[in-house]
C-alpha atoms as a PDB file:
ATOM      1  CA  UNK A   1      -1.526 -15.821   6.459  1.00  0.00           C
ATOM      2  CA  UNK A   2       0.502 -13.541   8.846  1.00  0.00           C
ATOM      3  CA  UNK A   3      -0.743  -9.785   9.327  1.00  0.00           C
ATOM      4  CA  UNK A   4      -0.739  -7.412   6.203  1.00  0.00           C
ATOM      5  CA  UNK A   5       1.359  -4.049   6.121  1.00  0.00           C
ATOM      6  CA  UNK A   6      -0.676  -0.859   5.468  1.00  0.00           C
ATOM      7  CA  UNK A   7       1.874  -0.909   2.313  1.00  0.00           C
ATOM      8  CA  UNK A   8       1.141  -4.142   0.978  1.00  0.00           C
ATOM      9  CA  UNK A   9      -2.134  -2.957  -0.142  1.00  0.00           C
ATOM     10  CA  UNK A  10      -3.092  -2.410  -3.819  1.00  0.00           C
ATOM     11  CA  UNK A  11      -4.210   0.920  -3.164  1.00  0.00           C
ATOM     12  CA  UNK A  12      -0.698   2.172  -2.377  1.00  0.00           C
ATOM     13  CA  UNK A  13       0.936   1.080  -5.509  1.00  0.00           C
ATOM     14  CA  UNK A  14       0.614   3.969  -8.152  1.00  0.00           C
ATOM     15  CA  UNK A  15      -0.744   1.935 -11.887  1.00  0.00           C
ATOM     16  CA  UNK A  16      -2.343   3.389 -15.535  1.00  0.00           C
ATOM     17  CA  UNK A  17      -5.490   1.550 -15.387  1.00  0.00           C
ATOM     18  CA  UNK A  18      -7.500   1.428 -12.123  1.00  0.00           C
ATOM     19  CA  UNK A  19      -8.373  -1.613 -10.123  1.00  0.00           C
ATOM     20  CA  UNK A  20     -11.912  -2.159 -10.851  1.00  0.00           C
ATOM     21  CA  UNK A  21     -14.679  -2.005  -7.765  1.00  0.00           C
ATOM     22  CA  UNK A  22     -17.357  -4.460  -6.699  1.00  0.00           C
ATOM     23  CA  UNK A  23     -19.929  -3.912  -3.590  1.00  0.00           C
ATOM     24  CA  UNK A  24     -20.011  -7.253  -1.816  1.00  0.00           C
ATOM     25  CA  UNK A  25     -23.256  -8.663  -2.332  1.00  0.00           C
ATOM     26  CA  UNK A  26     -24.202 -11.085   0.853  1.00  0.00           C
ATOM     27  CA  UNK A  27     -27.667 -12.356   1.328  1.00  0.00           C
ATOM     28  CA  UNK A  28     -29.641 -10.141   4.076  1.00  0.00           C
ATOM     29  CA  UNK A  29     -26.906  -7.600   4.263  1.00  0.00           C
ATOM     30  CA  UNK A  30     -27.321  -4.057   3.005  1.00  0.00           C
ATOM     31  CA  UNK A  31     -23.777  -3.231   0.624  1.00  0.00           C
ATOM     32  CA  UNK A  32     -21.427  -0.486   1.322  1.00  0.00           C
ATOM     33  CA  UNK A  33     -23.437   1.468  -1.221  1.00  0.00           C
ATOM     34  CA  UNK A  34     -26.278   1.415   0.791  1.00  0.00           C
ATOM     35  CA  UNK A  35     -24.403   2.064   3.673  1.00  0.00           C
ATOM     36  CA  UNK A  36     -22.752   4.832   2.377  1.00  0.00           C
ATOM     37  CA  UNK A  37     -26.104   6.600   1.426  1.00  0.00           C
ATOM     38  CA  UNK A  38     -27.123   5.768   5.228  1.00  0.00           C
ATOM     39  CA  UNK A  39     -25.100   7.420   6.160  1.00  0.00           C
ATOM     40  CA  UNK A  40     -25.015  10.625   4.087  1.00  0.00           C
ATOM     41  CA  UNK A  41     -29.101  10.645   4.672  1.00  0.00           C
ATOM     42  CA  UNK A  42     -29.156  13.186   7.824  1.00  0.00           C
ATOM     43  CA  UNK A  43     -27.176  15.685   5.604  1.00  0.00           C
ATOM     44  CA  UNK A  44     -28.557  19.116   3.065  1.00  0.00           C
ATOM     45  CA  UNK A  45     -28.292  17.830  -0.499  1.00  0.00           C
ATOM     46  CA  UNK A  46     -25.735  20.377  -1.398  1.00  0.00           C
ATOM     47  CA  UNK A  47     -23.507  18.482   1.919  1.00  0.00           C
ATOM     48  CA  UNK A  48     -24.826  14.960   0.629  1.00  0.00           C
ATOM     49  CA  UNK A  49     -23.202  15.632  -2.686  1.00  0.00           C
ATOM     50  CA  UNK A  50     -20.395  16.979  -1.156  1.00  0.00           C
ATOM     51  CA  UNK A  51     -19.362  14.192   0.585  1.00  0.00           C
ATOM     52  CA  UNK A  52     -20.752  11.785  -1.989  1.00  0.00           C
ATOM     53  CA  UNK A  53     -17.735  13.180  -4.001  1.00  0.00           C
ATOM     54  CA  UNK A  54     -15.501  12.896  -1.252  1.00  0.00           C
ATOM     55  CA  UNK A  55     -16.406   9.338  -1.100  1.00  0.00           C
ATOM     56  CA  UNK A  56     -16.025   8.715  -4.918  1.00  0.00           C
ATOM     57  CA  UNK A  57     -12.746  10.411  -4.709  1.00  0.00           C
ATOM     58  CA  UNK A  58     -11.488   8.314  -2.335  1.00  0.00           C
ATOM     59  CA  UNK A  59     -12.658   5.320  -4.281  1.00  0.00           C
ATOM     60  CA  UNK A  60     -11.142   6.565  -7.575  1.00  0.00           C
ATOM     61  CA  UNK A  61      -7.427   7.417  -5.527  1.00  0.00           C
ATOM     62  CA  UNK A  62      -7.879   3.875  -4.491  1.00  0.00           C
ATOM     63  CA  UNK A  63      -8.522   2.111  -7.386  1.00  0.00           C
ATOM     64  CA  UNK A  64      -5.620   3.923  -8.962  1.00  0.00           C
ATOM     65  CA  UNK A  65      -3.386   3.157  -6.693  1.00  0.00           C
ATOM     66  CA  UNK A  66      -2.165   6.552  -5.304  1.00  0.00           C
ATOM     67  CA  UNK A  67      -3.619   6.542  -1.355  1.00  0.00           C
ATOM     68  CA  UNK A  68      -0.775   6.659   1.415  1.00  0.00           C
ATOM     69  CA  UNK A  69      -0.380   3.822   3.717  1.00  0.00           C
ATOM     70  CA  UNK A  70      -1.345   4.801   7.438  1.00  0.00           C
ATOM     71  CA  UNK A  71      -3.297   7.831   6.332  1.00  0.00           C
ATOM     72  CA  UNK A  72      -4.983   7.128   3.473  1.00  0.00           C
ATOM     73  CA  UNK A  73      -5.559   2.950   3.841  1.00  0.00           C
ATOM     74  CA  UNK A  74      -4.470   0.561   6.788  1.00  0.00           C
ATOM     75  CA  UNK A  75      -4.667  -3.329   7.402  1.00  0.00           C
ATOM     76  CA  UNK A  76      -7.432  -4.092   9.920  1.00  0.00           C
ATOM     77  CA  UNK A  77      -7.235  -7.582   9.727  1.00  0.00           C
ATOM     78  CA  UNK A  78      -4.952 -10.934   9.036  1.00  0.00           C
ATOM     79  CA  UNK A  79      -7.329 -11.497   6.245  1.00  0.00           C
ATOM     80  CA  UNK A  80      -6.692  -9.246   3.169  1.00  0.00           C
ATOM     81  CA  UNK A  81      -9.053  -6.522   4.872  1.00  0.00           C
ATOM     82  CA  UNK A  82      -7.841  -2.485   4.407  1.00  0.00           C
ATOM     83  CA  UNK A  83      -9.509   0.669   5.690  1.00  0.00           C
ATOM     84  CA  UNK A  84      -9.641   3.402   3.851  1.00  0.00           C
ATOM     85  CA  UNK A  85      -9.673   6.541   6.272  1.00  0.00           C
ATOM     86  CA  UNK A  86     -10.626   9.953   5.314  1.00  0.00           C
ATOM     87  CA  UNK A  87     -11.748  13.311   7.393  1.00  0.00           C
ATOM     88  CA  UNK A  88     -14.864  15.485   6.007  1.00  0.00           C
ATOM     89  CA  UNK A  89     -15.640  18.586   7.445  1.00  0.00           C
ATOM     90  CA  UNK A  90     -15.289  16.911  10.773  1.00  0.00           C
ATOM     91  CA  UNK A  91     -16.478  13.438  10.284  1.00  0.00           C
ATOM     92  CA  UNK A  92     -14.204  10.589   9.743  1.00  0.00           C
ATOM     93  CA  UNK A  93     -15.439   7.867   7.270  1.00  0.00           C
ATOM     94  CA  UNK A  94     -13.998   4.307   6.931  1.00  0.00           C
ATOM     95  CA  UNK A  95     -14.658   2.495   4.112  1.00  0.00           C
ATOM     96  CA  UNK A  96     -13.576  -1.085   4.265  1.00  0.00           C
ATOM     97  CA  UNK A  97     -12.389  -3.414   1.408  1.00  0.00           C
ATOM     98  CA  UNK A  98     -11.046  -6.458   0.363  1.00  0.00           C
ATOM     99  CA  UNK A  99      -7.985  -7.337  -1.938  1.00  0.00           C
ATOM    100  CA  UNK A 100      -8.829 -11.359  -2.884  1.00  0.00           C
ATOM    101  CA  UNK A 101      -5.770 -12.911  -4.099  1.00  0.00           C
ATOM    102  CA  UNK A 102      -7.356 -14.756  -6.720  1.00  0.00           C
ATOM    103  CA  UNK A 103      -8.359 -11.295  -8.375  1.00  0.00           C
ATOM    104  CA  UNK A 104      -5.196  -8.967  -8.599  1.00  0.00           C
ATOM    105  CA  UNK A 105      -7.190  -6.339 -10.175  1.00  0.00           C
ATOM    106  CA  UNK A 106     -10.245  -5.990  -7.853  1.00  0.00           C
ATOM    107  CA  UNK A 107     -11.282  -4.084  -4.701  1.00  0.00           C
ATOM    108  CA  UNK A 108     -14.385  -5.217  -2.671  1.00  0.00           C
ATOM    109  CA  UNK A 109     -16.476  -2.405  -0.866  1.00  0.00           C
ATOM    110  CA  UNK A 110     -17.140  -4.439   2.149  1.00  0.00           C
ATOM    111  CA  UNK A 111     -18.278  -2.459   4.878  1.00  0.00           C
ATOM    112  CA  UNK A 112     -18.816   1.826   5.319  1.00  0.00           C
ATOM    113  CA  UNK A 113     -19.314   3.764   8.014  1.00  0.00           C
ATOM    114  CA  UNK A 114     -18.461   7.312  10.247  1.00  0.00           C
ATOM    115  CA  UNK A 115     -16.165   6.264  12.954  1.00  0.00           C
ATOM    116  CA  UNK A 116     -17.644   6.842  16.451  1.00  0.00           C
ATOM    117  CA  UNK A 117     -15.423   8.532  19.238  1.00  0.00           C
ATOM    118  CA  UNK A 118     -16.193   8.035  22.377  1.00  0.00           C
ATOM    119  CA  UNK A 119     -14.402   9.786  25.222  1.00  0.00           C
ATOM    120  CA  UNK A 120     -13.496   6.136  26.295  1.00  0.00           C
ATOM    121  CA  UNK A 121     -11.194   4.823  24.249  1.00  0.00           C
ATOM    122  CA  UNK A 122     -11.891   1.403  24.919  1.00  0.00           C
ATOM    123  CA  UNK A 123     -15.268   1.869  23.741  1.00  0.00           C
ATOM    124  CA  UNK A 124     -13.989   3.797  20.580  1.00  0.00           C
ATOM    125  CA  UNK A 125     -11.898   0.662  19.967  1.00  0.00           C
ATOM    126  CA  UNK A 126     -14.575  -2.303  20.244  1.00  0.00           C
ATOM    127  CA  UNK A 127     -16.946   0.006  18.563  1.00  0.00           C
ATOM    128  CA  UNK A 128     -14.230   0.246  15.685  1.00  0.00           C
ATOM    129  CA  UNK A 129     -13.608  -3.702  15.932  1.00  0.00           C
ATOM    130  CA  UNK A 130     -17.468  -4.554  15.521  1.00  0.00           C
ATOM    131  CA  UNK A 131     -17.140  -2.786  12.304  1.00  0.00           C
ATOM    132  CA  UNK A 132     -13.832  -4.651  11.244  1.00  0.00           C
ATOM    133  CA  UNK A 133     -15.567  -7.743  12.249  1.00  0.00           C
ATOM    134  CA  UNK A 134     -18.832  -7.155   9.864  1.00  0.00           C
ATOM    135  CA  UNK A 135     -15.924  -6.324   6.995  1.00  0.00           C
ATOM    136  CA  UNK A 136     -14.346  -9.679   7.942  1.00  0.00           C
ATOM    137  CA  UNK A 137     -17.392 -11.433   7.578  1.00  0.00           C
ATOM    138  CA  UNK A 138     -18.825 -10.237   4.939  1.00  0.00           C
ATOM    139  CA  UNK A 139     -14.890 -11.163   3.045  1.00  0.00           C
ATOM    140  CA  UNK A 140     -15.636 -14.365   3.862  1.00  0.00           C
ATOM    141  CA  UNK A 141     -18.669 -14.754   3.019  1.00  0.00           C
ATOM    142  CA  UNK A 142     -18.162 -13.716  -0.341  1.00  0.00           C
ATOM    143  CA  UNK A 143     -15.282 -15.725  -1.453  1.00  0.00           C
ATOM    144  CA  UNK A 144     -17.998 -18.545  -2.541  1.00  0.00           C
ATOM    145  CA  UNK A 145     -20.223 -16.013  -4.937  1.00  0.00           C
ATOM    146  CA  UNK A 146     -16.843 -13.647  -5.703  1.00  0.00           C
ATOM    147  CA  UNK A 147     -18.905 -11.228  -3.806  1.00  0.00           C
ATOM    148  CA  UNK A 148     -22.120 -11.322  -5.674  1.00  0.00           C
ATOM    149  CA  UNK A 149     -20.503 -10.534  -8.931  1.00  0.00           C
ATOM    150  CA  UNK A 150     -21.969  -6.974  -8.559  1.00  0.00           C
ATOM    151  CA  UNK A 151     -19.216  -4.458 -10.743  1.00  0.00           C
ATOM    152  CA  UNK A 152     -18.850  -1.148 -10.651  1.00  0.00           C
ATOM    153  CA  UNK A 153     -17.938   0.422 -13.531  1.00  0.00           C
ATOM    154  CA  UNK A 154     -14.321   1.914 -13.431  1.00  0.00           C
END
C-alpha cells in the first residue's frame, strides 16, 4: 500500500453517526487511555479535566468526521496510521490511530502522547518517529485480536 493523504482519512469526511472508538489492547503495553492519563497526571485537577475534555473533544470531532486534514489529523505512516494534532494551553498532544480496512466504521487509539521539541530538530524528528513507530507496532500487532476487542462507547 502506497502512502496515505492526510485527506484520505475517516476523520475528515463529515457523517450522522460517529465512527465508533476502540483502545488497542496489546499484551504488556499500557493503551492510549492510560497513556493519556500519564500524561495529564503532573497537572491541577481543574487543568486535568480541562484537557481531559480537550482530549474527548478531539476524539468526538474525529469520530464524526469533521477534523481538517494537516491541522487537525495527518498520515504518519504507509500503514493506515493518522495523527491527530491538537495545541492546549501550550502543549501539543498527538494522539495516534488506526483506520483497519476491514472495519470502515472504527478508529483505533493506538498510541498518545505531548510532542517533545527540542531545539534540534533532528532530535524533535526521531523523537516524533519513535512514537510513530510504537503506533505502527502496536497496528500491527492488533490486526490478529482486532485490537483486543476493547469498545468505547460512542
Amino acid at each position: 500500500m502506497g502512502r496515505m493523504r492526510d485527506s484520505d482519512s475517516r476523520c475528515t469526511k463529515p457523517r450522522e453517526l460517529p465512527l465508533d472508538w476502540r483502545f488497542a489492547r496489546i499484551p504488556g503495553e499500557s493503551t492510549a487511555k492510560e497513556e493519556i492519563h500519564d500524561c495529564l497526571a503532573d497537572l491541577t485537577e481543574t487543568d486535568r479535566q480541562l484537557h481531559l475534555a480537550a482530549v474527548r473533544g478531539t476524539m468526538r470531532a474525529a469520530a464524526a468526521g469533521t477534523l481538517w486534514p494537516r491541522t487537525g489529523v495527518r498520515c504518519v505512516s504507509h500503514e493506515p496510521v493518522f495523527e491527530l494534532r491538537w495545541n492546549e494551553n501550550g502543549r501539543l498532544w498527538r494522539l495516534y490511530e488506526g483506520e483497519p480496512q476491514a472495519e470502515p466504521n472504527l478508529l483505533v487509539a493506538l498510541r498518545f502522547h505531548e510532542k517533545q521539541i527540542d531545539h534540534d530538530a533532528r532530535l524533535t524528528r526521531s523523537l516524533q518517529d519513535d512514537e510513530i513507530g510504537v503506533a505502527e507496532r502496536r497496528y500491527a500487532a492488533g490486526i490478529a485480536t482486532r485490537w483486543g476487542e476493547s469498545m468505547v462507547g460512542r
